[in-house]
Protein backbone atom coordinates (compact mmCIF):
# COMPACT_ATOMS: atom_id res chain seq x y z
CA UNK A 1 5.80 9.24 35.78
CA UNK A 2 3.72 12.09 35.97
CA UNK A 3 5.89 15.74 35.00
CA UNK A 4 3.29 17.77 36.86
CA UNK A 5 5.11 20.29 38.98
CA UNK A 6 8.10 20.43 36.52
CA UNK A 7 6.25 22.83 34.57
CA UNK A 8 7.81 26.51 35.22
CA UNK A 9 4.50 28.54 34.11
CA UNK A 10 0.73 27.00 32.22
CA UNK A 11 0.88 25.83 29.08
CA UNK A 12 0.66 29.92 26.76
CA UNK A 13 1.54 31.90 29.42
CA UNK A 14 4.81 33.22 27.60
CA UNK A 15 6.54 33.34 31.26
CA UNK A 16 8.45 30.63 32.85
CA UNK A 17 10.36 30.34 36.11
CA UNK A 18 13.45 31.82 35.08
CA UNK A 19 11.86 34.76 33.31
CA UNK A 20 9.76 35.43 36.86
CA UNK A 21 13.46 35.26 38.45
CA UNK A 22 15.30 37.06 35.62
CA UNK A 23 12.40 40.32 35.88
CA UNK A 24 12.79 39.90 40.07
CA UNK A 25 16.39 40.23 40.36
CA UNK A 26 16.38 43.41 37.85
CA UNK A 27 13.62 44.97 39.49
CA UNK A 28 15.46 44.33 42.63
CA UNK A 29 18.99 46.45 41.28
CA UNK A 30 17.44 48.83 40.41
CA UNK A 31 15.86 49.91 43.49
CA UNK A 32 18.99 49.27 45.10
CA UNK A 33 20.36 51.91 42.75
CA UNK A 34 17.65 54.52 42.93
CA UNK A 35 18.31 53.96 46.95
CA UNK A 36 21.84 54.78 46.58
CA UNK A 37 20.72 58.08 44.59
CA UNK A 38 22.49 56.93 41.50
CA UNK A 39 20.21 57.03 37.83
CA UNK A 40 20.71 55.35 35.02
CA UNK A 41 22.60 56.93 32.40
CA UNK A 42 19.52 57.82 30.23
CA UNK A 43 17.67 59.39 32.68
CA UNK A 44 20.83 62.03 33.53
CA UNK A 45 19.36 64.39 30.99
CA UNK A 46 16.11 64.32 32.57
CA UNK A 47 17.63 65.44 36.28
CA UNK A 48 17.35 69.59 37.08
CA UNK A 49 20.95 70.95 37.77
CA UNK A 50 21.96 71.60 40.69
CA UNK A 51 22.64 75.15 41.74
CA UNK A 52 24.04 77.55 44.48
CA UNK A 53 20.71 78.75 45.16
CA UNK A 54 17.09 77.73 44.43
CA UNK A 55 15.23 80.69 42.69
CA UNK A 56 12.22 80.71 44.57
CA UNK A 57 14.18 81.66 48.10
CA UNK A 58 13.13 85.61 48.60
CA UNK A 59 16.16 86.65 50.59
CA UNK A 60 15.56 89.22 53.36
CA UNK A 61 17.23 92.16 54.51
CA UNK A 62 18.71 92.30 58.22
CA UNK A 63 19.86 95.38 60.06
CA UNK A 64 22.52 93.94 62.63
CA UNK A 65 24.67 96.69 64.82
CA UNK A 66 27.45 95.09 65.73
CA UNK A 67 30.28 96.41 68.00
CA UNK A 68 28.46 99.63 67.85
CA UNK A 69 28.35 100.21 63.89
CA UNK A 70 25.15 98.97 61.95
CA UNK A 71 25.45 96.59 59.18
CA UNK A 72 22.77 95.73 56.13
CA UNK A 73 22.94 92.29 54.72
CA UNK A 74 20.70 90.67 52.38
CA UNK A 75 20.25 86.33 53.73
CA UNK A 76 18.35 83.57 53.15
CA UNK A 77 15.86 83.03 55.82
CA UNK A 78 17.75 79.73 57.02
CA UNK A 79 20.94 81.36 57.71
CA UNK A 80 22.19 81.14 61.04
CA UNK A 81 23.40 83.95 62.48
CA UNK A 82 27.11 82.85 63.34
CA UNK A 83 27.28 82.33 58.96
CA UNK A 84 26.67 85.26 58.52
CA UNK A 85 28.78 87.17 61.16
CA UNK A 86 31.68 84.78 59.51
CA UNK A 87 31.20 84.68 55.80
CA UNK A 88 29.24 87.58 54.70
CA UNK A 89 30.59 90.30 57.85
CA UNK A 90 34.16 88.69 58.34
CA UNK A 91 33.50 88.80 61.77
CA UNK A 92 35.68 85.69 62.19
CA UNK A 93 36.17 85.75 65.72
CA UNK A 94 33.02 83.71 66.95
CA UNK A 95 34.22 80.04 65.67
CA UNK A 96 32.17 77.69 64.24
CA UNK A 97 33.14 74.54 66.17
CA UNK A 98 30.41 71.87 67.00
CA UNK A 99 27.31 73.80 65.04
CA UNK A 100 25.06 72.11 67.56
CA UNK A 101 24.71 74.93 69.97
CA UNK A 102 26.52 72.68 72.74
CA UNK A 103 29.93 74.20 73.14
CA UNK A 104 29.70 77.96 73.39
CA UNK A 105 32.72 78.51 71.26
CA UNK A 106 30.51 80.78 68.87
CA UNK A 107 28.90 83.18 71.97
CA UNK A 108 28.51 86.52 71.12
CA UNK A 109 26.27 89.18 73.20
CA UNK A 110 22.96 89.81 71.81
CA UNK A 111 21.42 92.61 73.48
CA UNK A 112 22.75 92.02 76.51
CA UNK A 113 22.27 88.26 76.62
CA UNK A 114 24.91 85.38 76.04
CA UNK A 115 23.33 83.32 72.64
CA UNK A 116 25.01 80.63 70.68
CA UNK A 117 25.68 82.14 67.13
CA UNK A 118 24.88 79.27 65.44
CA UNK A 119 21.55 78.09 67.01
CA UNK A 120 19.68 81.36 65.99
CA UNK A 121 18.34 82.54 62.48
CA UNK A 122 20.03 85.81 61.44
CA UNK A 123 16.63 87.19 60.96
CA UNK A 124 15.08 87.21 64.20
CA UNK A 125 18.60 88.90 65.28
CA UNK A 126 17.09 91.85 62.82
CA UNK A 127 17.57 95.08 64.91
CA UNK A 128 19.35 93.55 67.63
CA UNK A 129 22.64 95.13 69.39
CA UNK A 130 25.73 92.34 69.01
CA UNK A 131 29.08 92.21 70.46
CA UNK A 132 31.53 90.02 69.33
CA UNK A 133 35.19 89.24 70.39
CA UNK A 134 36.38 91.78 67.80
CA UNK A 135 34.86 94.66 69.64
CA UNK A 136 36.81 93.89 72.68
CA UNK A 137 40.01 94.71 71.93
CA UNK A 138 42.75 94.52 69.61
CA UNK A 139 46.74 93.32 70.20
CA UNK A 140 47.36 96.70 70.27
CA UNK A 141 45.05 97.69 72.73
CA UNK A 142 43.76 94.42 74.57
CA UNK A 143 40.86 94.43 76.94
CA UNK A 144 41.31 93.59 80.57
CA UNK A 145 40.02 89.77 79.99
CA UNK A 146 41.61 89.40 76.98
CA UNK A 147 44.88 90.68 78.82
CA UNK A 148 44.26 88.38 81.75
CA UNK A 149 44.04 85.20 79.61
CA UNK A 150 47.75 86.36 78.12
CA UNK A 151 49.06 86.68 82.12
CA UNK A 152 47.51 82.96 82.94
CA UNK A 153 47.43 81.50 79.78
CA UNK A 154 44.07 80.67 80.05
CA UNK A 155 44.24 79.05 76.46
CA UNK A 156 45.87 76.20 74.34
CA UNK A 157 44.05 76.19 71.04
CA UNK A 158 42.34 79.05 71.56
CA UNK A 159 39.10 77.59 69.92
CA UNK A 160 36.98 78.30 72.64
CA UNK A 161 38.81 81.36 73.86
CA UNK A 162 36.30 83.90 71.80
CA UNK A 163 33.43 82.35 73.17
CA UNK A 164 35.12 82.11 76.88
CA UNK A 165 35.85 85.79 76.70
CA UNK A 166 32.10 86.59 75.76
CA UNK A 167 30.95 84.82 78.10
CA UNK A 168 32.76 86.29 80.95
CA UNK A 169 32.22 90.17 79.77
CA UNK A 170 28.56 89.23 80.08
CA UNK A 171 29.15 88.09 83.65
CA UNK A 172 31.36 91.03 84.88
CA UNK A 173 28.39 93.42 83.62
CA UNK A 174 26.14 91.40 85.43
CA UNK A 175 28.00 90.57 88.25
CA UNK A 176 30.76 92.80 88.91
CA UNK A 177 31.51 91.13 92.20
CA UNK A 178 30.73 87.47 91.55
CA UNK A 179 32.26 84.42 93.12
CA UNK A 180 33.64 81.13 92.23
CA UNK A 181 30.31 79.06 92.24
CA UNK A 182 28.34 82.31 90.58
CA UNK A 183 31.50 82.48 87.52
CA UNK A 184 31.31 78.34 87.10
CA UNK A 185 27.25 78.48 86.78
CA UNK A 186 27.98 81.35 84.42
CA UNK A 187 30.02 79.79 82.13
CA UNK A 188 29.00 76.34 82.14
CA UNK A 189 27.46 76.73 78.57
CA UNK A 190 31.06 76.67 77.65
CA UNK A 191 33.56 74.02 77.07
CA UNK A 192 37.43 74.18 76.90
CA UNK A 193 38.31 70.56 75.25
CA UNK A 194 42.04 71.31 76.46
CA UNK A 195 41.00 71.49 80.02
CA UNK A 196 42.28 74.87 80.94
CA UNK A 197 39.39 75.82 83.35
CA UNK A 198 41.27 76.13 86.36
CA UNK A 199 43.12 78.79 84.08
CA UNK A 200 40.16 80.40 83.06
CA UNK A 201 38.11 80.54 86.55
CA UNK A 202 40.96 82.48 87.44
CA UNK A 203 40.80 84.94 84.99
CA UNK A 204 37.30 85.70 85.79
CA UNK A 205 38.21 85.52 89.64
CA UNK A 206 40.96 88.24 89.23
CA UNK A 207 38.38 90.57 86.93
CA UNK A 208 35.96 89.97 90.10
CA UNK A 209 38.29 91.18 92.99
CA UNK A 210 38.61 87.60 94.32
CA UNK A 211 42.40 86.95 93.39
CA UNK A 212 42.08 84.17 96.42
CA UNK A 213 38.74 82.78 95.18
CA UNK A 214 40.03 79.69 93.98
């Protein structure tokens, strides 16, 4: 009987069938691992460390007046503007909720416009005029909307109060006099997850004139 075909490799090669298999299957783990982001333990020492910062990002300087008094912050040129209202200005009040520029919860008043916070680069807000929640009012003192969400509580986790309350100053100083259909179109760029619209319309109703609008 003949044994051709039983050979694994020609006669000299130096590689037989389960070598070929043996060099497949490594090659095979380790791009599984380098997919995973995982290297082998001798090539840790070859790896840059990470750091907070990469050296070659020139930060810029941004003038930002906010709630009337201007503020000079050095950022990177990715920063959003809501991070840096938060982190570097404590200006805490616009909340950083779905970072997608879909709920509104982070509006402030850019000069004289509604924006989401977190959607725009603090550099081209260089210049610009902001008002945030905090330059509304304070418990203290209270400003008529923030006053009117207290009388109808017009809030449950108060989330997306800050961006609610932005959002309808920017109406009343548009629209003094607005109705029902003109306040929902207004703040449809907001979302309440705890449903307290009806709560809210009436607030903004009330601020209106139109204490029967609903």
């Amino acid at each position: 009987m003949s044994n051709r075909g039983k050979q694994d490799s020609p006669p000299g090669s130096g590689i037989n069938r389960r070598k070929f298999l043996k060099g497949i299957g490594t090659g095979l783990v380790g791009s599984a691992t380098l997919s995973q982001g995982i290297l082998p333990e001798d090539a840790l020492g070859q790896t840059p460390k990470a750091s907070a910062r990469s050296s070659d990002i020139e930060l810029a300087v941004v003038r930002l007046k906010i709630n009337g008094k201007t503020h000079t912050v050095e950022v990177e040129p990715r920063a959003v503007l809501l991070d840096v209202l938060r982190e570097k200005l404590q200006f805490t009040g616009a909340k950083k909720v779905c970072d997608l520029g879909e709920c509104g919860a982070c509006t402030v008043i850019l000069n004289g416009e509604t924006v989401y916070a977190c959607m725009m680069l603090a550099i081209d807000a260089d210049g610009a005029s902001i008002e945030t929640v905090e330059g509304l009012g304070t418990p203290q003192k209270m400003h008529p909307i923030q006053q009117k969400f207290v009388e109808h509580d017009a809030y449950q986790c108060g989330f997306c109060t800050p961006g609610f309350e932005m959002s309808i100053k920017s109406l009343i100083d548009k629209h003094p006099d607005a109705d029902l259909r003109t306040i929902k179109k207004s703040l449809a760029g907001n979302t309440c997850r705890c449903g307290a619209y009806p709560h809210i319309f009436q607030v903004a109703l009330e601020l209106t004139g139109k204490k029967g609008g609903m």
